[in-house]
C-alpha atoms as a PDB file:
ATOM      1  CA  UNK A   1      71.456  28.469 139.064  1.00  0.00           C
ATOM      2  CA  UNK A   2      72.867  30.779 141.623  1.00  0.00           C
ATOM      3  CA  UNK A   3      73.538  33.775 139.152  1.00  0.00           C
ATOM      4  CA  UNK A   4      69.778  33.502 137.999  1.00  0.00           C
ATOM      5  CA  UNK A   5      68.811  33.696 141.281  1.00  0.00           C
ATOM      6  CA  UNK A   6      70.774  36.713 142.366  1.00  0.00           C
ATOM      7  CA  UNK A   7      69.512  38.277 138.770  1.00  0.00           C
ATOM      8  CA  UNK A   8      66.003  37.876 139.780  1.00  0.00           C
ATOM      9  CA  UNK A   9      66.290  38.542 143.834  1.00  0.00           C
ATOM     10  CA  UNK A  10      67.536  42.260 142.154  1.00  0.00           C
ATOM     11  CA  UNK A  11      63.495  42.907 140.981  1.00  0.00           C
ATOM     12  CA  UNK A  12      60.698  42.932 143.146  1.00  0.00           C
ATOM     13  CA  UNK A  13      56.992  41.643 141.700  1.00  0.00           C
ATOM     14  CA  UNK A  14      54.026  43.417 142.900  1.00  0.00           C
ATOM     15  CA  UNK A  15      50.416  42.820 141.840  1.00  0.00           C
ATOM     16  CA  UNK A  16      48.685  46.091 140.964  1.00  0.00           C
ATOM     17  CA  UNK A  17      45.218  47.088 141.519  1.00  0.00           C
ATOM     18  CA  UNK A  18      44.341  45.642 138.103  1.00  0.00           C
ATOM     19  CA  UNK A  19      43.637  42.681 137.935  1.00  0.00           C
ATOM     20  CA  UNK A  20      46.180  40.150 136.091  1.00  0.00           C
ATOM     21  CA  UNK A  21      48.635  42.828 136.360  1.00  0.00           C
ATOM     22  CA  UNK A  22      52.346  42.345 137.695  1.00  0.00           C
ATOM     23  CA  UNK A  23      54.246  44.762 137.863  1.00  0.00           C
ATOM     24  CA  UNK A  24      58.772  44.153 137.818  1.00  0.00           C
ATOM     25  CA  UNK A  25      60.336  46.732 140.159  1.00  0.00           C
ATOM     26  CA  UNK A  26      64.114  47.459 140.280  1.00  0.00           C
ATOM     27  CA  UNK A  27      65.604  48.023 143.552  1.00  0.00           C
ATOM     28  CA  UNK A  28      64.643  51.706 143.550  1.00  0.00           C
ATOM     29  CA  UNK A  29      61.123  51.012 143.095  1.00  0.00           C
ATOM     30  CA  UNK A  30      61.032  52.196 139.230  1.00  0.00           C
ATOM     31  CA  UNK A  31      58.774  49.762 137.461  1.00  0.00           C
ATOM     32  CA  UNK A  32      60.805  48.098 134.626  1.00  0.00           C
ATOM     33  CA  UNK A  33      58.326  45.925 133.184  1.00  0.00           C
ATOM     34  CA  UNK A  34      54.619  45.101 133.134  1.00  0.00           C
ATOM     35  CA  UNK A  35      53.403  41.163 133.143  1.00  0.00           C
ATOM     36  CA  UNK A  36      50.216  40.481 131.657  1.00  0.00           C
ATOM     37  CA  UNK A  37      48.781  37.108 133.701  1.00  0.00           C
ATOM     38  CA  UNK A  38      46.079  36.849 130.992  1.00  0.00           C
ATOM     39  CA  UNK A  39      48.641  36.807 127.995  1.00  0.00           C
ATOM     40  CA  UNK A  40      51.660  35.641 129.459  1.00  0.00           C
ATOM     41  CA  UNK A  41      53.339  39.012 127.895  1.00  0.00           C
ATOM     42  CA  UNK A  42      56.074  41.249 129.090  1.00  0.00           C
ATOM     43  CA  UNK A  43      55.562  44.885 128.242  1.00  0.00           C
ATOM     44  CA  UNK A  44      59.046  46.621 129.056  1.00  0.00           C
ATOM     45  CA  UNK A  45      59.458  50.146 129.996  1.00  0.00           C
ATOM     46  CA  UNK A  46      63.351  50.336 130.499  1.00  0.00           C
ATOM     47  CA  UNK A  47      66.345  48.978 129.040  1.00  0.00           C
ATOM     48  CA  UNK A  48      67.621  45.971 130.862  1.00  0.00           C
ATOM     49  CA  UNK A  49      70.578  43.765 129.696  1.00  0.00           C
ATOM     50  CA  UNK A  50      69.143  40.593 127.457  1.00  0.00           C
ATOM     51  CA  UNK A  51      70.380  37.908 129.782  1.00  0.00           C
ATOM     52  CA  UNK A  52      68.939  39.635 132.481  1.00  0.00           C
ATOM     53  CA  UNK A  53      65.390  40.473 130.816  1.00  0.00           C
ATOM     54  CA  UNK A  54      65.253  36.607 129.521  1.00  0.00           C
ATOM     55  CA  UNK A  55      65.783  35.242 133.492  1.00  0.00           C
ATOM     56  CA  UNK A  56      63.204  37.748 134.786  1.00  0.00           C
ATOM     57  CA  UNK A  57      60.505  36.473 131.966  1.00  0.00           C
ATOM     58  CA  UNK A  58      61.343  32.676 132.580  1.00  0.00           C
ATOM     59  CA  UNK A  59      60.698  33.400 136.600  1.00  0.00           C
ATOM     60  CA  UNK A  60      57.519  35.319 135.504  1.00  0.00           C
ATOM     61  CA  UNK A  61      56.019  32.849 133.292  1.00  0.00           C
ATOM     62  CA  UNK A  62      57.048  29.872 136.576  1.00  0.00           C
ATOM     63  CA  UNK A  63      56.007  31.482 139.305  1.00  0.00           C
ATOM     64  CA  UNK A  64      52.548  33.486 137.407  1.00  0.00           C
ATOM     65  CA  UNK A  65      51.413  31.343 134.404  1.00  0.00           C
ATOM     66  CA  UNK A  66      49.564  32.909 132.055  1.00  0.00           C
ATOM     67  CA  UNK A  67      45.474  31.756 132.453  1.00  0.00           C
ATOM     68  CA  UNK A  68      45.152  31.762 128.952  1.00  0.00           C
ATOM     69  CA  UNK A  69      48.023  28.761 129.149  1.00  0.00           C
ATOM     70  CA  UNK A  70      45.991  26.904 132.027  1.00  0.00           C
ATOM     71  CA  UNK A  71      42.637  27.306 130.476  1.00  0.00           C
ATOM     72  CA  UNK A  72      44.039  25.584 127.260  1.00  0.00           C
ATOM     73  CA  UNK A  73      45.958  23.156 129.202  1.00  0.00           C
END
């Protein structure tokens, strides 16, 4: 649990100005991924390592579930 949580302290999430949007962040500010809150999709820009990329979705879809999801649910 520990090594999922150092994976994921690595990225930073930030909202951006549209709405639904999230974007991932590395720790040099380049944005690595988008996050779709209305889909629940992950739009990558840059290569990260599979292990890596499948911990940062799982935290995604926990901590911002996708309102499509909760509208259904």
């Amino acid at each position: 649990m520990k090594k999922e949580h150092a994976a994921v302290a690595a990225y930073q999430f930030k909202r951006t100005k549209t709405d639904g949007l999230i974007e991932v962040l590395n720790e040099g500010s380049y944005v690595m991924a988008e996050y779709s809150e209305r889909t629940g999709v992950v739009r990558w820009q840059r290569v990260v390592v599979a292990p890596q990329k499948e911990k940062i979705e799982r935290w995604l879809l926990e901590h911002y579930p996708a309102r499509a999801a909760k509208a259904s649910a």
